[in-house]
Protein backbone atom coordinates (compact mmCIF):
# COMPACT_ATOMS: atom_id res chain seq x y z
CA UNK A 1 181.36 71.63 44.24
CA UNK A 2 178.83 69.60 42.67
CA UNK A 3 177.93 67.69 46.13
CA UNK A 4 176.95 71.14 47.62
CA UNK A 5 174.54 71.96 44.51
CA UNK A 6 173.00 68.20 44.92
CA UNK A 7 172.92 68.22 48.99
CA UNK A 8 171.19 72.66 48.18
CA UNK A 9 168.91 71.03 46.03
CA UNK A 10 167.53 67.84 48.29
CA UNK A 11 167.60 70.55 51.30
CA UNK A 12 165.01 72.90 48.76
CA UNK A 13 162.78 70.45 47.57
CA UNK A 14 162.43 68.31 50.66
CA UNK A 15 161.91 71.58 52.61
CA UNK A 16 159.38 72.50 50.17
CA UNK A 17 157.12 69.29 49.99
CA UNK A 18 157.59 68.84 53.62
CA UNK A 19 156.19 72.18 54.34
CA UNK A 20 153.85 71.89 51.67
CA UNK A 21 152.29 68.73 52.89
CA UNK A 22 152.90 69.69 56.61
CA UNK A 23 150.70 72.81 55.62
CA UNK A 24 147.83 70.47 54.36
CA UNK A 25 147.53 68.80 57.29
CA UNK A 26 147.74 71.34 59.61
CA UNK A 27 145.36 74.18 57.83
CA UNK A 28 143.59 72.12 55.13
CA UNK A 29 140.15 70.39 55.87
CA UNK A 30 140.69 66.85 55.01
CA UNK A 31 137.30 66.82 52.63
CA UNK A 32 138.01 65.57 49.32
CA UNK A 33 137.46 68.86 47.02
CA UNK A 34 139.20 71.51 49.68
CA UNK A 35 142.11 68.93 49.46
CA UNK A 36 141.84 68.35 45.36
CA UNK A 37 141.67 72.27 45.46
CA UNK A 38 144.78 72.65 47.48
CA UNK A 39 147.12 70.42 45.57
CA UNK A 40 145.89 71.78 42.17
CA UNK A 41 147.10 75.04 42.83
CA UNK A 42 150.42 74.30 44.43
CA UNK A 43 151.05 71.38 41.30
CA UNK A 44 153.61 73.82 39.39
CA UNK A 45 155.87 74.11 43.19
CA UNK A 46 155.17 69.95 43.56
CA UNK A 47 156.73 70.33 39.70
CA UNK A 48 159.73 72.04 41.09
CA UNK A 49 160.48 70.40 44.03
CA UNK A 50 160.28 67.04 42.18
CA UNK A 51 162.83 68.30 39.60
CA UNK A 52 165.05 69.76 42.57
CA UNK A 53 164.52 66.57 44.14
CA UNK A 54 165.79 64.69 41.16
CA UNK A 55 168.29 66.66 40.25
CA UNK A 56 170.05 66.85 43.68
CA UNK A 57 170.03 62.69 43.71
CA UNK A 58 171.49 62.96 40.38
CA UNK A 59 174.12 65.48 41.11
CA UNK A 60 174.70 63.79 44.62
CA UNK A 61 175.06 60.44 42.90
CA UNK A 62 177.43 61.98 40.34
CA UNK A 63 179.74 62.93 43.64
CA UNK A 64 179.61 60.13 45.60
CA UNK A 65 179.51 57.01 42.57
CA UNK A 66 176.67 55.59 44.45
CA UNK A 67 173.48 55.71 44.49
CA UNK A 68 173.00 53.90 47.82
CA UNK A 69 175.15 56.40 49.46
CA UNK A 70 173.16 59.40 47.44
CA UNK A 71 169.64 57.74 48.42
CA UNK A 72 170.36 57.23 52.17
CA UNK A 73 171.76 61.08 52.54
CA UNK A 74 168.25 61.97 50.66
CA UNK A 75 166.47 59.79 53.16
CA UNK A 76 168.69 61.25 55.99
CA UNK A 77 167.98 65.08 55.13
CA UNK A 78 164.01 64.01 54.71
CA UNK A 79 163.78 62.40 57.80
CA UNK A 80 165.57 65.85 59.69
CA UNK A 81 163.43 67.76 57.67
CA UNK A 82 160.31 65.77 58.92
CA UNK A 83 161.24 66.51 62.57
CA UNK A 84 161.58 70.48 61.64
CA UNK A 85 158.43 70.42 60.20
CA UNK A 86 156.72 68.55 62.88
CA UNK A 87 158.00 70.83 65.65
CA UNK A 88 157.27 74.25 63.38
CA UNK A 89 153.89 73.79 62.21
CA UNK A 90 152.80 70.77 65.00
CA UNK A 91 154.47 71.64 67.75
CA UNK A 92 156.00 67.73 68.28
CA UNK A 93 158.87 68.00 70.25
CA UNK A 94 161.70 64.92 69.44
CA UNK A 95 161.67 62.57 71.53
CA UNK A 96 164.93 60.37 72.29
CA UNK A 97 163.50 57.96 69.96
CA UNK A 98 163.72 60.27 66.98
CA UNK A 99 167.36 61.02 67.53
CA UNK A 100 167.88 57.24 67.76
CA UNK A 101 166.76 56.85 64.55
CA UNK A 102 168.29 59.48 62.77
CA UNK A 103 171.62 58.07 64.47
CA UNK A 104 170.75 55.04 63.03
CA UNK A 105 170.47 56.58 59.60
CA UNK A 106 173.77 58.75 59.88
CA UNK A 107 175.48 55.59 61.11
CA UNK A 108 174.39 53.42 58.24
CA UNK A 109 175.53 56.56 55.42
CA UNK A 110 178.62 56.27 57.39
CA UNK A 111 179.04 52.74 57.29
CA UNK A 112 178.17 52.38 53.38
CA UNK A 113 180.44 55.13 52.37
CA UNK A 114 183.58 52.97 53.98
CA UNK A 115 185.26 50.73 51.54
């Protein structure tokens, strides 16, 4: 049970900072203050979703026994989450090279979690 409580709490924060960031630089003028302005008001949700964050590494290393396995699926979920956000606020469609990579990625959490 703990897994699904680590793997819910990578999905929130990653979703979060993705969409938080994807936000910026879709709507946000990239001057200095308007972007300082931005990221000061949205620091107590960057707070959360880098405790979430942390927390769901921790919990999914404390399922798994290691932390390679626990970083890669955190690296896996990001990199999924990056192509959602690309495709709902930039309109990027995958392209064959994406899902290579995130085979790639799946295939190497497969590969380290064989013993």
């Amino acid at each position: 049970m703990i897994v699904v409580y680590g793997i819910g709490l990578l999905l929130a924060g990653l979703f979060a900072i993705n969409a938080v960031l994807a936000y910026q630089a879709k709507h946000i003028e990239p001057l200095f203050w308007s972007t300082f302005y931005y990221q000061l008001k949205l620091l107590p949700l960057l707070f959360a979703t880098n405790l979430m964050i942390g927390y769901g590494i921790k919990y999914c290393y404390k399922s798994f026994g290691s932390l390679t396995v626990a970083l890669s699926l955190s690296k896996c979920l990001e990199i999924l989450i990056c192509v959602v956000m690309g495709y709902w606020f930039l309109k990027e469609i995958p392209t064959w090279k994406t899902y290579l990579g995130l085979a790639v990625i799946a295939g190497g959490f497969i590969i380290t979690k064989w013993k």
